[in-house]
N, C-alpha and C. Protein backbone atom coordinates (compact mmCIF):
# COMPACT_ATOMS: atom_id res chain seq x y z
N UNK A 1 -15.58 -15.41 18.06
CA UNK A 1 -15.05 -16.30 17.05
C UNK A 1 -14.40 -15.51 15.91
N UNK A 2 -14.76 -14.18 15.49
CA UNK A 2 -14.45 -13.48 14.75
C UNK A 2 -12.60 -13.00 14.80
N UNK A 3 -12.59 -12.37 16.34
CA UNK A 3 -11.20 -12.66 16.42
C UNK A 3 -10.47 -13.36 16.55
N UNK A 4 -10.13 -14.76 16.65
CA UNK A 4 -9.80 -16.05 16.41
C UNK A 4 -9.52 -16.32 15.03
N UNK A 5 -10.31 -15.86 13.94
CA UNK A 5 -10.61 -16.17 12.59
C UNK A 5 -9.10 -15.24 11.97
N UNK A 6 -9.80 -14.06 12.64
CA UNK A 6 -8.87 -13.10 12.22
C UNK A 6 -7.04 -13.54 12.41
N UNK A 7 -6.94 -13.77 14.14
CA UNK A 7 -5.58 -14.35 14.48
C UNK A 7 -5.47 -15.62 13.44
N UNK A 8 -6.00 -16.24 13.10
CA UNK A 8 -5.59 -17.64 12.51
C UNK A 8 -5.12 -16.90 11.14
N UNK A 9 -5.88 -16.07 10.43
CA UNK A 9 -5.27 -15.38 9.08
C UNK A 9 -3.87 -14.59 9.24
N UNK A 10 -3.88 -14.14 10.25
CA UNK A 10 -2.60 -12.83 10.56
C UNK A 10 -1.68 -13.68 10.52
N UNK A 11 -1.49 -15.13 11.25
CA UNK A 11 -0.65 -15.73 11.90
C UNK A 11 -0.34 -16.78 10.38
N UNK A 12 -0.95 -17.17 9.56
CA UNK A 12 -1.06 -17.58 7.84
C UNK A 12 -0.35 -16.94 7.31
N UNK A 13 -0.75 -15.93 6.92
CA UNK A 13 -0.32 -14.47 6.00
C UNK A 13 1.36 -14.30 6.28
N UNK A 14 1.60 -14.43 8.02
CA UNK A 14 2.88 -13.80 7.93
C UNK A 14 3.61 -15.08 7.55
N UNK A 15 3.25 -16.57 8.24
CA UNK A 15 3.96 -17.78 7.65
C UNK A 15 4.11 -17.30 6.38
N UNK A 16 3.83 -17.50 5.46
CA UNK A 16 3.51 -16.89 3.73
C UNK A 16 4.68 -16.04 3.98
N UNK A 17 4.67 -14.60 4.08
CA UNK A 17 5.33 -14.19 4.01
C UNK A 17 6.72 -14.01 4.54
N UNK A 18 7.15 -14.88 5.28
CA UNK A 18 8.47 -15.03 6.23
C UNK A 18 8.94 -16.10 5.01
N UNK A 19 8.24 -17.08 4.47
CA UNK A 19 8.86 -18.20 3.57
C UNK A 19 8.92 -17.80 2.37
N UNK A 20 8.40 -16.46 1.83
CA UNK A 20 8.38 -15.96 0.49
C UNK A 20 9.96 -15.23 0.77
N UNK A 21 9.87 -14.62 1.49
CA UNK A 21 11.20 -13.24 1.87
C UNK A 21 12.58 -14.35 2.24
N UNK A 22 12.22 -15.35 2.70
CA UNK A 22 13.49 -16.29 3.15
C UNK A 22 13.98 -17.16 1.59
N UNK A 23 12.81 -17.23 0.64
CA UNK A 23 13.43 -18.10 -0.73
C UNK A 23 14.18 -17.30 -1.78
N UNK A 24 13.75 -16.18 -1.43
CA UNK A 24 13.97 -14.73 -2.20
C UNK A 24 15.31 -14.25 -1.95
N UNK A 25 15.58 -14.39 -0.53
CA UNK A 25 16.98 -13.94 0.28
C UNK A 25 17.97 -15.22 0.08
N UNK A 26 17.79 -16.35 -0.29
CA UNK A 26 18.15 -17.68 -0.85
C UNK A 26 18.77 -17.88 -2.20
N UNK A 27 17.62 -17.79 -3.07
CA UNK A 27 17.98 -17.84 -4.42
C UNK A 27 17.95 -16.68 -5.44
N UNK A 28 17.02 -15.67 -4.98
CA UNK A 28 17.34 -14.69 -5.76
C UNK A 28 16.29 -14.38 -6.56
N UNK A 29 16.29 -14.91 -7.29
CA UNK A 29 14.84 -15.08 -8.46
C UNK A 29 13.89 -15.89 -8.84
N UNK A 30 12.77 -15.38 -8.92
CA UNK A 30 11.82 -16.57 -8.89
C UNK A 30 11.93 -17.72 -10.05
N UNK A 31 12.59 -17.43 -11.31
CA UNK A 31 13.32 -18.40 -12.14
C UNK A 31 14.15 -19.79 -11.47
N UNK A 32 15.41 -18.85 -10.06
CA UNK A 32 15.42 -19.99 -9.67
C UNK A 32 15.31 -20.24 -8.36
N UNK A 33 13.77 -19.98 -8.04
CA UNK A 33 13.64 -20.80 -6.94
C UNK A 33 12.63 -21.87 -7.57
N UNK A 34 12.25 -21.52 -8.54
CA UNK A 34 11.73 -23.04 -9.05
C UNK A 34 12.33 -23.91 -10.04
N UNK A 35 13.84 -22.96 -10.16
CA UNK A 35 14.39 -24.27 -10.47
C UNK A 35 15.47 -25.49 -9.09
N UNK A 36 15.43 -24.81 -8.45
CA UNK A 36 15.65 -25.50 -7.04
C UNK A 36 14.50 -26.30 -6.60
N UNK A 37 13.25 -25.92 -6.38
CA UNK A 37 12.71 -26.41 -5.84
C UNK A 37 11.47 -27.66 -6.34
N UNK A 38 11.35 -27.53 -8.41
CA UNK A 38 10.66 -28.39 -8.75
C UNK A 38 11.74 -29.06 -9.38
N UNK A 39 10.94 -29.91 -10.41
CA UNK A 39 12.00 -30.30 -11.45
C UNK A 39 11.82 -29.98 -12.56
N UNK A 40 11.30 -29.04 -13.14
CA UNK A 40 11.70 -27.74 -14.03
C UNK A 40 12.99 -27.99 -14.66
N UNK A 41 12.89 -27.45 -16.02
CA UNK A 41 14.15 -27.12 -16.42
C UNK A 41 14.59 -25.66 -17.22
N UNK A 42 15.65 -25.40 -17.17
CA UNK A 42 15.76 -24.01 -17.76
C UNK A 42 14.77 -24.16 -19.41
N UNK A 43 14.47 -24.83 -20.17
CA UNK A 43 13.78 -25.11 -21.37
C UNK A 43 12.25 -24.87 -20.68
N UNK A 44 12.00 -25.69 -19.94
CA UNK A 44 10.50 -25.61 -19.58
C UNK A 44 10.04 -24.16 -19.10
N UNK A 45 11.49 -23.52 -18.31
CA UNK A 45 10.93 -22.05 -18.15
C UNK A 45 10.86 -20.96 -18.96
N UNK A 46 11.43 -21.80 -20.45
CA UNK A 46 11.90 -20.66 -21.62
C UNK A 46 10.55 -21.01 -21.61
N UNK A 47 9.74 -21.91 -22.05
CA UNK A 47 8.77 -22.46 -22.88
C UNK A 47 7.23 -21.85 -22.40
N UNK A 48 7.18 -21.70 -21.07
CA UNK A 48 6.24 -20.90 -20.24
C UNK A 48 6.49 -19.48 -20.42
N UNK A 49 7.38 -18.91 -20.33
CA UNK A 49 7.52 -17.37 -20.16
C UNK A 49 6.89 -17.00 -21.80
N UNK A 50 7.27 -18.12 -22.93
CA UNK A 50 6.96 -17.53 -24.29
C UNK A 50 5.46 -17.65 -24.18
N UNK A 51 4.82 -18.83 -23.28
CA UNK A 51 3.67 -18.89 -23.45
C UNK A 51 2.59 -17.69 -22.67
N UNK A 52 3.07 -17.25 -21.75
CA UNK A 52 2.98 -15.90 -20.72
C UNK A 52 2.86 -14.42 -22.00
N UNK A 53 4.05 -14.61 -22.48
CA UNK A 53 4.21 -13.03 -23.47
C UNK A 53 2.72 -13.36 -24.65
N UNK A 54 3.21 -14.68 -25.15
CA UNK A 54 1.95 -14.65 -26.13
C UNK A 54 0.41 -14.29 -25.60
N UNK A 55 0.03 -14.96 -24.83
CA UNK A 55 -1.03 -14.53 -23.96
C UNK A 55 -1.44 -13.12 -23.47
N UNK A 56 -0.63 -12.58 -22.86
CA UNK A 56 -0.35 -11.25 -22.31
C UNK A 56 0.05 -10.23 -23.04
């Protein structure tokens, strides 16, 4: 069962990563792949990144 567990993660992981490398090769930046893909706006991402620096 252990290797089964394992194949089910390997076979996860690379989904994940085939759809990370394909949005990336798409849009470019993660700025806008969420502005493609939510409904976000360039303001809401100013408004987070300030809230990110303050924090951080």
């Amino acid at each position: 069962m252990k290797l089964e567990v394992m194949i089910n993660w390997t076979i996860f992981v690379a989904l994940i990563s085939s759809a990370t490398s394909y949005l990336f090769m798409k849009y470019g930046t993660v700025e806008k792949i969420i502005l493609h893909l939510t409904d976000f706006t360039k303001e809401d991402i100013r408004k987070v990144k300030g809230l990110l620096k303050w924090k951080y």
